[in-house]
Protein backbone atom coordinates (compact mmCIF):
# COMPACT_ATOMS: atom_id res chain seq x y z
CA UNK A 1 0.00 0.00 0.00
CA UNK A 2 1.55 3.72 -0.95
CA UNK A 3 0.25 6.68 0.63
CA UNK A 4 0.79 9.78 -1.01
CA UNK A 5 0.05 13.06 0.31
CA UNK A 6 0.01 16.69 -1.53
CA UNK A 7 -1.87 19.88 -0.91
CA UNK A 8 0.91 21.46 2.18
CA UNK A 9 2.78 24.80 1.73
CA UNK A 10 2.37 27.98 3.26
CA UNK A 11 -0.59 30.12 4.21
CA UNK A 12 -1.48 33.19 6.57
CA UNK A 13 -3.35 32.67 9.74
CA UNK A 14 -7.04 32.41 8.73
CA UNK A 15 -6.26 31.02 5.17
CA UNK A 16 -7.27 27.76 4.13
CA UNK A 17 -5.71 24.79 2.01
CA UNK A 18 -6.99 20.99 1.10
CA UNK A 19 -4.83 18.30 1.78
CA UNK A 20 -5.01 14.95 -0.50
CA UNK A 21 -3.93 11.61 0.28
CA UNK A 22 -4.02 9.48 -3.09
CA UNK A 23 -3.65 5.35 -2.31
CA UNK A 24 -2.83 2.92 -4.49
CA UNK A 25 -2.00 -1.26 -3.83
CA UNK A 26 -4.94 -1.44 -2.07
CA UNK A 27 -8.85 -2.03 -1.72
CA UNK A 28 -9.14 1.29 -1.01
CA UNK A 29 -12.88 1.40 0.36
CA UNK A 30 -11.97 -1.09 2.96
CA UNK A 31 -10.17 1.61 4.57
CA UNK A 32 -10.23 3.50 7.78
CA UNK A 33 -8.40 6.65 6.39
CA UNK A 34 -6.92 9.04 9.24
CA UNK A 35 -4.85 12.31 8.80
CA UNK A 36 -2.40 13.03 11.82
CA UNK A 37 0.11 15.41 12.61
CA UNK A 38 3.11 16.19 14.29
CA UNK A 39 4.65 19.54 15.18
CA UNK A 40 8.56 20.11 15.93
CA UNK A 41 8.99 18.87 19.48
CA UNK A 42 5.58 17.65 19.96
CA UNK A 43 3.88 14.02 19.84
CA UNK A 44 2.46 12.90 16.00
CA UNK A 45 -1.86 13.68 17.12
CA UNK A 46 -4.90 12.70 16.03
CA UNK A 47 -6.56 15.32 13.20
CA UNK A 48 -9.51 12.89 11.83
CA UNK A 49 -10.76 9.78 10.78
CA UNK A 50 -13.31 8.91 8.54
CA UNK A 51 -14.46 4.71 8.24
CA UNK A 52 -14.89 3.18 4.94
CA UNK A 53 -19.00 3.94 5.48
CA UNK A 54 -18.19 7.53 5.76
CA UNK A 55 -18.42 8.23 9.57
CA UNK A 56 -15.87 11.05 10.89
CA UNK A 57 -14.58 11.79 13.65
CA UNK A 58 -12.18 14.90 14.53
CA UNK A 59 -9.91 16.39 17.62
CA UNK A 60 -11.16 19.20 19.28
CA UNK A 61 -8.86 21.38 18.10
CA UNK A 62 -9.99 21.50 14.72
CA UNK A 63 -13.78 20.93 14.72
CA UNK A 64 -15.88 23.05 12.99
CA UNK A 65 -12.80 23.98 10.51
CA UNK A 66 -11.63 20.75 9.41
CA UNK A 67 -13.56 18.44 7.20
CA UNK A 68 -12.00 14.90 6.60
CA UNK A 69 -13.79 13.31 3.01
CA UNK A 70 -13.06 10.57 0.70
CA UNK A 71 -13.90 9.81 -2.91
CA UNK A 72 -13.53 5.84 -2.97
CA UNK A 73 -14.11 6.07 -6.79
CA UNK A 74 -10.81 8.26 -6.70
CA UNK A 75 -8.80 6.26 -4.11
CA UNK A 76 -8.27 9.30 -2.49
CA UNK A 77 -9.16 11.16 0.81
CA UNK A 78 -8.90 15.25 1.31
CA UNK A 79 -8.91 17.33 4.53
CA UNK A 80 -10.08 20.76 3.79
CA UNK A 81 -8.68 23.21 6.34
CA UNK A 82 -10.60 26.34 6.89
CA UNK A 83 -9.83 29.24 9.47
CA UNK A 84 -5.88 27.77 9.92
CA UNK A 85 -4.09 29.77 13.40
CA UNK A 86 -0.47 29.16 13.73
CA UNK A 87 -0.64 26.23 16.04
CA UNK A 88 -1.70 24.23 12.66
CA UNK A 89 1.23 24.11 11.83
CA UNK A 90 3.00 20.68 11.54
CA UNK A 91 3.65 17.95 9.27
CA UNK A 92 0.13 16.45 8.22
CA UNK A 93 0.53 12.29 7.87
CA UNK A 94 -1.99 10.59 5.70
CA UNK A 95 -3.31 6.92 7.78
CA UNK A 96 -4.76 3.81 6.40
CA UNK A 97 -5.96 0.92 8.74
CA UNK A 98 -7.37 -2.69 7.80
CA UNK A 99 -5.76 -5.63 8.47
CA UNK A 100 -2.49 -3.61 8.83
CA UNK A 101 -1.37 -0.14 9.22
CA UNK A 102 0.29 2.15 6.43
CA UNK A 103 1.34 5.83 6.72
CA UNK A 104 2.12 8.11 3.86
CA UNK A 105 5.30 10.29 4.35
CA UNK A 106 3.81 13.78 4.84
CA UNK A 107 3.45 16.98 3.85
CA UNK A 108 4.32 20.36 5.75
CA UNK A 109 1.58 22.90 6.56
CA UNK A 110 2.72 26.45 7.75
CA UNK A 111 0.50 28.81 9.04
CA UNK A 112 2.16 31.73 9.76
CA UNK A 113 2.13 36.07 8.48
């Protein structure tokens, strides 16, 4: 299974940005897709999860601005990231979990002015 994210860069506090995670090797729908992050010095953290029926679930820290979605037809899943503060920023890890557990290798969000 390869996990392939895209969709990181820079962006001012309040900006937004969509992260992608593109799959491939895989039965794709099957898949409990996650995105996680980890921030210099800090612990990798839960962002969201959605199942392969479509339920989501999301940190406190970034409900109501985060939205975690999958196109199955697409093998892909997106987080769009609306109102981003500074304490965003991190490497964002795309997840995969089934039988086994398979990360992507990141991508770097900065929210800073």
């Amino acid at each position: 299974v390869q996990l392939v994210e895209s969709g990181g860069g820079l962006v001012q506090p309040g900006g937004s940005l969509r992260l992608s995670c593109a799959a491939s090797g895989t039965i794709f729908s099957l898949y409990t897709m996650g995105w996680y992050r980890q921030a210099p010095g800090k612990q990798r953290e839960l962002v969201a999860t959605i199942t392969s029926g479509g339920n989501t679930n999301y940190a406190d820290s970034v409900k109501g601005r985060f939205t975690i979605s999958r196109d199955n037809g697409k093998n892909t899943m997106y987080l769009r990231m609306n109102s981003l503060k500074p304490e965003d920023t991190a490497v964002y890890y795309c997840n995969a979990q089934y039988s086994m557990i398979y990360w992507g290798q990141g991508t770097q969000v900065t929210v800073s002015s």
